[in-house]
C-alpha atoms as a PDB file:
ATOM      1  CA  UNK A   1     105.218 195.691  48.278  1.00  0.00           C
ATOM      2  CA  UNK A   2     104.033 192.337  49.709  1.00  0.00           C
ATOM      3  CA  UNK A   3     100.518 191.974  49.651  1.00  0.00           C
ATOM      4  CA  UNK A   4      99.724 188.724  49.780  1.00  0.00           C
ATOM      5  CA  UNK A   5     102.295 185.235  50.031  1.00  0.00           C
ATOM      6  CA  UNK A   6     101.882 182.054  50.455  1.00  0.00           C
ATOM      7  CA  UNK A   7     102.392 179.837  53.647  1.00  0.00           C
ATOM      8  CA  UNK A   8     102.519 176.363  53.371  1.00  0.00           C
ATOM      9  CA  UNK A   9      98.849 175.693  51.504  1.00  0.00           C
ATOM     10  CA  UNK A  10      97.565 178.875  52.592  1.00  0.00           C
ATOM     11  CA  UNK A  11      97.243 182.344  51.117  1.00  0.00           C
ATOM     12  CA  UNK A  12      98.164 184.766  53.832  1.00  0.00           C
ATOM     13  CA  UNK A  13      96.872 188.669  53.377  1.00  0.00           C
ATOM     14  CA  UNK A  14      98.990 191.577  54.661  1.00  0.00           C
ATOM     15  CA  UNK A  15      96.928 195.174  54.789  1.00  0.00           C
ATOM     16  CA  UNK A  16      98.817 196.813  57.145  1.00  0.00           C
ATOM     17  CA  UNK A  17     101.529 197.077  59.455  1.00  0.00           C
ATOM     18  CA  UNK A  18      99.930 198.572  62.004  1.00  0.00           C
ATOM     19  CA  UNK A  19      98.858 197.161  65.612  1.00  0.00           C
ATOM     20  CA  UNK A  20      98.511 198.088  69.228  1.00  0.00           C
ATOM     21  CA  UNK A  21     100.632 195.221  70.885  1.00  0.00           C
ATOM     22  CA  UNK A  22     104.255 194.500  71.057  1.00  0.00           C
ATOM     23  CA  UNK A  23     104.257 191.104  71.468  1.00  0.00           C
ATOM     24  CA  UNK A  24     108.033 189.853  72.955  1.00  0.00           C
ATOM     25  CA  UNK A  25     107.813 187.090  70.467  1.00  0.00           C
ATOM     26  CA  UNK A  26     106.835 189.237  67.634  1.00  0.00           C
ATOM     27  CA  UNK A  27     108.956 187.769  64.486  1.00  0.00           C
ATOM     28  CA  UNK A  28     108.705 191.130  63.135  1.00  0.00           C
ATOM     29  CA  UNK A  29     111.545 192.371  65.560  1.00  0.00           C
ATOM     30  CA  UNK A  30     113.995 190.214  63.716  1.00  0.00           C
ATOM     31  CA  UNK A  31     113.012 189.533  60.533  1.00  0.00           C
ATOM     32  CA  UNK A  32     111.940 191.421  57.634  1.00  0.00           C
ATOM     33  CA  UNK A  33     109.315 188.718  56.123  1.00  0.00           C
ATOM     34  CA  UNK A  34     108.605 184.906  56.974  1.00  0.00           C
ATOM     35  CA  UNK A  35     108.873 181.437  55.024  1.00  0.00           C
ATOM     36  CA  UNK A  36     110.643 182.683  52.455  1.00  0.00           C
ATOM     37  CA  UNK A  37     108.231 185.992  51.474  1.00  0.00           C
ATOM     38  CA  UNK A  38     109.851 188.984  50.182  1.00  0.00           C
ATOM     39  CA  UNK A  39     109.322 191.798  53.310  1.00  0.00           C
ATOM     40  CA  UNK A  40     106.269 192.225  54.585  1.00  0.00           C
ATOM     41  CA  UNK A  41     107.095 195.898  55.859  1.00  0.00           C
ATOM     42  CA  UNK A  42     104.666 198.111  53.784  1.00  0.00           C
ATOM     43  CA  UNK A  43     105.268 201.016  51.979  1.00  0.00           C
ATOM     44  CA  UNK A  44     101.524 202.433  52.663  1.00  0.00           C
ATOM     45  CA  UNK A  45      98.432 200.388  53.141  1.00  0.00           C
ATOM     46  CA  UNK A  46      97.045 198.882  49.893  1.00  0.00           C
ATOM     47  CA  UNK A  47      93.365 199.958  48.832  1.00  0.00           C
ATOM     48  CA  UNK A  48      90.887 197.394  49.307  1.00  0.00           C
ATOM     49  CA  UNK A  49      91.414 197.086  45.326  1.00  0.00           C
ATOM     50  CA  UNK A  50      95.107 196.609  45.222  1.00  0.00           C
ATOM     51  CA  UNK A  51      94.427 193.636  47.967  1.00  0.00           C
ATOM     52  CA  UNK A  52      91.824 191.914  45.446  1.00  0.00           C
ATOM     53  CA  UNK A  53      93.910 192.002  42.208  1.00  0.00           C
ATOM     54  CA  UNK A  54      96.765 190.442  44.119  1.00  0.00           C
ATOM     55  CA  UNK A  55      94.230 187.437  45.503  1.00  0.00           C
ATOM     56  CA  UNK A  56      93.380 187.481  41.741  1.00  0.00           C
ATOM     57  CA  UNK A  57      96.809 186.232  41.195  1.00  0.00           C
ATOM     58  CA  UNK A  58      96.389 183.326  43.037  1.00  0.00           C
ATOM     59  CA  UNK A  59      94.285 180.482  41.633  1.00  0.00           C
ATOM     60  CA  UNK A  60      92.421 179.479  44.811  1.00  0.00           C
ATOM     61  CA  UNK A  61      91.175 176.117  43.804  1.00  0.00           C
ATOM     62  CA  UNK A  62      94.430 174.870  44.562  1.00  0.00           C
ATOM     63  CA  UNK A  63      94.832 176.340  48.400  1.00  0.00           C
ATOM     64  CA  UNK A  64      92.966 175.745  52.063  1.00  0.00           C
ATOM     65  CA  UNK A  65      92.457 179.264  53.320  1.00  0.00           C
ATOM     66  CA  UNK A  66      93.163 182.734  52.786  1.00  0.00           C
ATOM     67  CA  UNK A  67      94.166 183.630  55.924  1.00  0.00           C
ATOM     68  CA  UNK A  68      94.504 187.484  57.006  1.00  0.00           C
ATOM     69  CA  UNK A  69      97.872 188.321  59.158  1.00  0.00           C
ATOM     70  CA  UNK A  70     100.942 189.613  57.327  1.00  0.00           C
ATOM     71  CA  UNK A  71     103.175 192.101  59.867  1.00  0.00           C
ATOM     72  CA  UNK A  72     100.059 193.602  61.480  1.00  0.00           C
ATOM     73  CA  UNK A  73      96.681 193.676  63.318  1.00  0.00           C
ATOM     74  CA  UNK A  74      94.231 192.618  60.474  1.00  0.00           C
ATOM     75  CA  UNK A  75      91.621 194.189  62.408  1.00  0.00           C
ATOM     76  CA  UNK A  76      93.356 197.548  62.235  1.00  0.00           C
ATOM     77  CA  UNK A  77      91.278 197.699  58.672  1.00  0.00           C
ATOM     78  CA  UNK A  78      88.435 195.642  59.941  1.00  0.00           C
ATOM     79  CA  UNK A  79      86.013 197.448  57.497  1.00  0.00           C
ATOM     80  CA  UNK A  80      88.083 197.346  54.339  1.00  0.00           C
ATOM     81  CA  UNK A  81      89.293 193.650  55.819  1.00  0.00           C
ATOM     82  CA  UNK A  82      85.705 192.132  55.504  1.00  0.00           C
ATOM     83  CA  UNK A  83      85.485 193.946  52.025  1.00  0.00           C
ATOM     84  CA  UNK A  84      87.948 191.704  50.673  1.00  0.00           C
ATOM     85  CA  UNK A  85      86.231 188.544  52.397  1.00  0.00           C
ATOM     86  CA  UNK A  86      82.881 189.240  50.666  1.00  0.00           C
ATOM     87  CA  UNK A  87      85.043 190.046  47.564  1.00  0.00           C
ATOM     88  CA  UNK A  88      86.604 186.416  47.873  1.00  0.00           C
ATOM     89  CA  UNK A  89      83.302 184.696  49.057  1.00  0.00           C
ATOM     90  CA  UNK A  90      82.338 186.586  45.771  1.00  0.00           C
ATOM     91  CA  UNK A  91      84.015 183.712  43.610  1.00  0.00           C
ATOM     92  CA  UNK A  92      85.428 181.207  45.558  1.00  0.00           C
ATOM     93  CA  UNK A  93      84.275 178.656  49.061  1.00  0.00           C
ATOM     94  CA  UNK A  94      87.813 178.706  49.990  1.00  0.00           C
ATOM     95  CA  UNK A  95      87.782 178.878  53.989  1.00  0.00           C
ATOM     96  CA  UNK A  96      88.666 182.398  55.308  1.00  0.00           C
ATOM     97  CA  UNK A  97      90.553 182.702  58.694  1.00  0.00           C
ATOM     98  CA  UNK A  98      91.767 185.648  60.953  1.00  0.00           C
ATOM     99  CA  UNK A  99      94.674 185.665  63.240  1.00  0.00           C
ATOM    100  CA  UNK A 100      94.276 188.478  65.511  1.00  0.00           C
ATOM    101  CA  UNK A 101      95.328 189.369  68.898  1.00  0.00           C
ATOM    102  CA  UNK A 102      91.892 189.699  69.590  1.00  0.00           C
ATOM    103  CA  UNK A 103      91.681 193.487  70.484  1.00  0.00           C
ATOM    104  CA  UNK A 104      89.342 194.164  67.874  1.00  0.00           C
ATOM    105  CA  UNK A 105      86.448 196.304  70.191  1.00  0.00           C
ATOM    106  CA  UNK A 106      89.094 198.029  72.275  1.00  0.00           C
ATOM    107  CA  UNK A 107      90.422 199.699  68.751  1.00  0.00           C
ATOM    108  CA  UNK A 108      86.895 201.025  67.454  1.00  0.00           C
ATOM    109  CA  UNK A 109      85.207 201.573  70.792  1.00  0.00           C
ATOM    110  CA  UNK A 110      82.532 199.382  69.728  1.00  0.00           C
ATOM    111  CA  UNK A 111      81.440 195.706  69.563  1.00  0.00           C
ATOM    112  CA  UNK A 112      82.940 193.919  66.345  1.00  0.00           C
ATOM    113  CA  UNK A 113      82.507 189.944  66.432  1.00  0.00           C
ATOM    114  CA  UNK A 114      79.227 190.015  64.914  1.00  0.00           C
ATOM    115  CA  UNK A 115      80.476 191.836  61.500  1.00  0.00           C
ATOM    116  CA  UNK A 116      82.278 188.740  60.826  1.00  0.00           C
ATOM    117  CA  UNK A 117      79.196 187.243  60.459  1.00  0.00           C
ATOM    118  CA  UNK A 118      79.007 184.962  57.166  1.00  0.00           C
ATOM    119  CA  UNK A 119      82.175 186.180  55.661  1.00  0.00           C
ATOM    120  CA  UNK A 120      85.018 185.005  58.072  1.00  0.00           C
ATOM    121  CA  UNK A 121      85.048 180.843  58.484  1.00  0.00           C
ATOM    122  CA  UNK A 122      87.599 180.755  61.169  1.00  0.00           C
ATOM    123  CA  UNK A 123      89.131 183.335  63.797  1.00  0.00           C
ATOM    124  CA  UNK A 124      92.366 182.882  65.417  1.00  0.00           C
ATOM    125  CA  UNK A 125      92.608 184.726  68.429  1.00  0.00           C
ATOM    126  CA  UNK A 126      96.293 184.766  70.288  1.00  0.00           C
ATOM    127  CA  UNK A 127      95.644 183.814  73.943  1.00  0.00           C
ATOM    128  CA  UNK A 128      99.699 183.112  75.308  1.00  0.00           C
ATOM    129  CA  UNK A 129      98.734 183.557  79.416  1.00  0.00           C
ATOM    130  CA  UNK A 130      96.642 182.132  82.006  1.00  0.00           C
ATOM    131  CA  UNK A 131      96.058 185.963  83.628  1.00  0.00           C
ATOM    132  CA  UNK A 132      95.676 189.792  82.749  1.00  0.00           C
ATOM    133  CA  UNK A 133      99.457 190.462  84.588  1.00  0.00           C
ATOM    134  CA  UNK A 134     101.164 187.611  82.370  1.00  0.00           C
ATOM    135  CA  UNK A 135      99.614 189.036  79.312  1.00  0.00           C
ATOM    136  CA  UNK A 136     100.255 192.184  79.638  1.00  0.00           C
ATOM    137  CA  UNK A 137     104.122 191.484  80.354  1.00  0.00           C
ATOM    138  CA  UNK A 138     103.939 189.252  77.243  1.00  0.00           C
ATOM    139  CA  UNK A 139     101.941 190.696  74.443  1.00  0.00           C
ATOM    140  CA  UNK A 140     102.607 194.709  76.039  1.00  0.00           C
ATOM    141  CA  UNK A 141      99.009 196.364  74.617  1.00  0.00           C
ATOM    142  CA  UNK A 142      98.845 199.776  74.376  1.00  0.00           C
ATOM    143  CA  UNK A 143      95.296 199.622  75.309  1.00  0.00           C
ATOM    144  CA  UNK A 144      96.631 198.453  79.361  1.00  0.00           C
ATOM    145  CA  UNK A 145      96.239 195.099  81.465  1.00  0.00           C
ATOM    146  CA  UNK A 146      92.315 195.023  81.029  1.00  0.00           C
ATOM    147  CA  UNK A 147      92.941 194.006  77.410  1.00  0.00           C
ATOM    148  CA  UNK A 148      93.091 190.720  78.688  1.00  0.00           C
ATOM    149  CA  UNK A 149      89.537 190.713  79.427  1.00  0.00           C
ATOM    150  CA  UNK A 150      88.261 192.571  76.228  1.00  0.00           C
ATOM    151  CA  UNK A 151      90.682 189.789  74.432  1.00  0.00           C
ATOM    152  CA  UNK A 152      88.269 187.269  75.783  1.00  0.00           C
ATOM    153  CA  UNK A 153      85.019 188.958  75.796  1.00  0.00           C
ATOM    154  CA  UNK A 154      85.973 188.923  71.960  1.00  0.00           C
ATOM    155  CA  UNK A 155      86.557 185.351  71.297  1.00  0.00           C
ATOM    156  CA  UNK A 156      83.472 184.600  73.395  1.00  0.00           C
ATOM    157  CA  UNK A 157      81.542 186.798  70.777  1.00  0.00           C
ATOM    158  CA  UNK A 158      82.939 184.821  67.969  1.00  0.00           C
ATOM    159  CA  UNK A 159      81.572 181.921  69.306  1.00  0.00           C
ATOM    160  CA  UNK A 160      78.270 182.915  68.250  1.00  0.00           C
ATOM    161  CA  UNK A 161      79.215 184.475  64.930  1.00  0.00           C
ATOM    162  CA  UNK A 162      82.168 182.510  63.560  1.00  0.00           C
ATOM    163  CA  UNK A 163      81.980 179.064  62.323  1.00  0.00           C
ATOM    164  CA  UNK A 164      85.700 177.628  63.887  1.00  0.00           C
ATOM    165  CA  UNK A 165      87.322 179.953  66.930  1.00  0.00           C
ATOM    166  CA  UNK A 166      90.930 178.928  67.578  1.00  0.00           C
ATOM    167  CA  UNK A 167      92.820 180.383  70.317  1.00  0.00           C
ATOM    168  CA  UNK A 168      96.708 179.816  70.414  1.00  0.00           C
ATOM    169  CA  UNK A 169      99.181 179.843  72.601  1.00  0.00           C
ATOM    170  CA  UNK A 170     103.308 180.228  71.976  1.00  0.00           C
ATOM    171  CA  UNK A 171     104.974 177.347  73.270  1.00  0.00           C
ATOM    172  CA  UNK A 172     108.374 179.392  74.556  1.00  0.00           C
ATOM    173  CA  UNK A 173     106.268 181.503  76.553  1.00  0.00           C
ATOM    174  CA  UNK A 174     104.149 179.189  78.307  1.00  0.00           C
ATOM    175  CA  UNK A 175     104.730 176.172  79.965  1.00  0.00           C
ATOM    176  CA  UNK A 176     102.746 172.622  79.771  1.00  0.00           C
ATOM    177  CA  UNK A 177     100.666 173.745  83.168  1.00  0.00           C
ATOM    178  CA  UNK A 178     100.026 176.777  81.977  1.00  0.00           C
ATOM    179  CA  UNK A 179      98.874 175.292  78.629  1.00  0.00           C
ATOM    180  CA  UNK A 180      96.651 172.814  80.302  1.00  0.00           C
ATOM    181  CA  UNK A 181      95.197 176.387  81.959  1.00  0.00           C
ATOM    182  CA  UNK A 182      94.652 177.508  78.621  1.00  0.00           C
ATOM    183  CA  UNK A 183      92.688 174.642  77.772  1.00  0.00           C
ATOM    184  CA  UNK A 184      90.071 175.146  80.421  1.00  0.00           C
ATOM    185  CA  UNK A 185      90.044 179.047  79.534  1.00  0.00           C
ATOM    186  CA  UNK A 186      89.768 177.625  76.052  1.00  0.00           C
ATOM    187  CA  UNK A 187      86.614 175.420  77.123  1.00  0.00           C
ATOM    188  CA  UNK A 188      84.841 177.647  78.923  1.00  0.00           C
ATOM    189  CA  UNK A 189      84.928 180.039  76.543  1.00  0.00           C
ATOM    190  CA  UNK A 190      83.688 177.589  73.352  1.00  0.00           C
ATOM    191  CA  UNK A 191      87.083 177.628  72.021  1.00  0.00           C
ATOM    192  CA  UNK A 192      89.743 174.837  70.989  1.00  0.00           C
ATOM    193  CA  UNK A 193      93.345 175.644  71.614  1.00  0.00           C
ATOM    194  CA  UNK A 194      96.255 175.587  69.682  1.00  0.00           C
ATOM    195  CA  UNK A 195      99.730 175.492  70.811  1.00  0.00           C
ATOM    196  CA  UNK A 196     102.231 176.646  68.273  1.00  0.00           C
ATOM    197  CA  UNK A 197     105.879 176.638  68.001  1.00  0.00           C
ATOM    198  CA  UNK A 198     108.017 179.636  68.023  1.00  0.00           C
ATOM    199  CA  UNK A 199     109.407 179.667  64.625  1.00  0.00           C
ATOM    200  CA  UNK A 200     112.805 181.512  64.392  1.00  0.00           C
END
C-alpha cells in the first residue's frame, strides 16, 4: 500500500482515496499510480500512525515539501491530515503544501481554512474555469454548481491563514483567455495562479 512517494523533490502523502469530484482530467481514470509510484489505489485508509512511520522513511533534509495529494481529497481526513503536519513540523521546517479541490467546508458543514493555521505553508487549490457552469461540467462535484463559490470562499479564507495560496488551472481544459480570467479571479482573491500541464 502506497503511502507516501516521491515526486520530483517532493514527498507527496496519500491518506485516502476518497473525494467528492470527478474531475474529467482526473489521472486516476487511467492510471493506477503517477511518476513511476507503485499504485496509489488503497487498500483502507492508513492510521494517522502508519502515515508518520512512512514520512519516517524519508530523510527530509534532502527534499522541498511534503506535499498532501495521492489519489484523493486530502481534506477528506482533514483532522487526521493536520495531525501528521504538526507531527512533521514536530522535527523538521520542511515546507508543507495541500493540493485540494478546495471543497473543504462543503464536506464538514463547517468553516475549515483557519485549522490550517501554522501547520500548512502552502495550499493549492484547483481553480480550472472562469464560472460555476464550466466548473461544474469540468470538475462534476457531488456537492452541485454552487461549489464553485464555496471553492472560492475557501481560498479567500486561506489567504488569511496560509502563508503561500496557489490556485491552478489545467492547461487542456482552459484556454489562454480563459487563463488570463483566471488571473484576475486569482488577484482578486489574494491568490497567484498556476497553469499546469496535463500530464498523460
Amino acid at each position: 500500500m502506497t503511502i507516501t512517494y516521491k515526486v520530483k523533490n517532493g514527498i507527496y502523502v496519500n491518506m485516502t482515496n476518497r473525494c467528492p469530484c470527478a474531475c474529467t482530467f482526473c489521472l486516476g481514470h487511467n492510471h493506477d499510480g503517477v511518476h513511476g509510484s507503485d499504485s496509489l489505489w488503497l487498500e483502507r485508509e492508513p492510521t494517522v500512525s502508519e502515515v508518520c512511520q512512512s514520512i519516517d522513511g524519508w530523510d527530509l533534509s534532502k527534499y522541498d515539501e511534503v506535499v498532501f495529494c495521492g489519489y484523493g481529497e486530502p481534506t477528506e481526513r482533514l483532522d487526521d491530515l493536520l495531525k501528521v503536519a504538526e507531527y512533521i513540523k514536530s522535527k523538521s521546517d520542511i515546507g508543507i503544501r495541500i493540493n485540494t479541490n478546495g471543497l473543504s467546508d462543503l464536506i464538514w458543514g463547517e468553516e475549515t481554512a483557519h485549522k490550517l493555521k501554522g501547520l500548512i505553508d502552502t495550499v493549492s487549490v484547483s481553480l480550472n474555469a472562469t464560472n460555476k457552469e464550466d466548473y461544474f461540467k469540468i470538475v462534476r462535484p457531488k456537492f452541485g454548481i454552487d461549489s464553485y463559490d464555496a471553492m472560492l470562499k475557501f481560498t479567500k479564507d486561506c489567504v488569511g491563514y496560509v502563508p503561500n495560496v496557489v490556485m491552478t488551472v489545467v492547461d487542456v481544459v482552459t484556454t489562454p483567455t480563459e487563463q488570463q480570467r483566471c488571473r484576475e479571479i486569482c488577484s482578486a482573491i489574494g491568490a497567484q495562479l498556476r497553469v499546469r500541464p496535463y500530464e498523460e
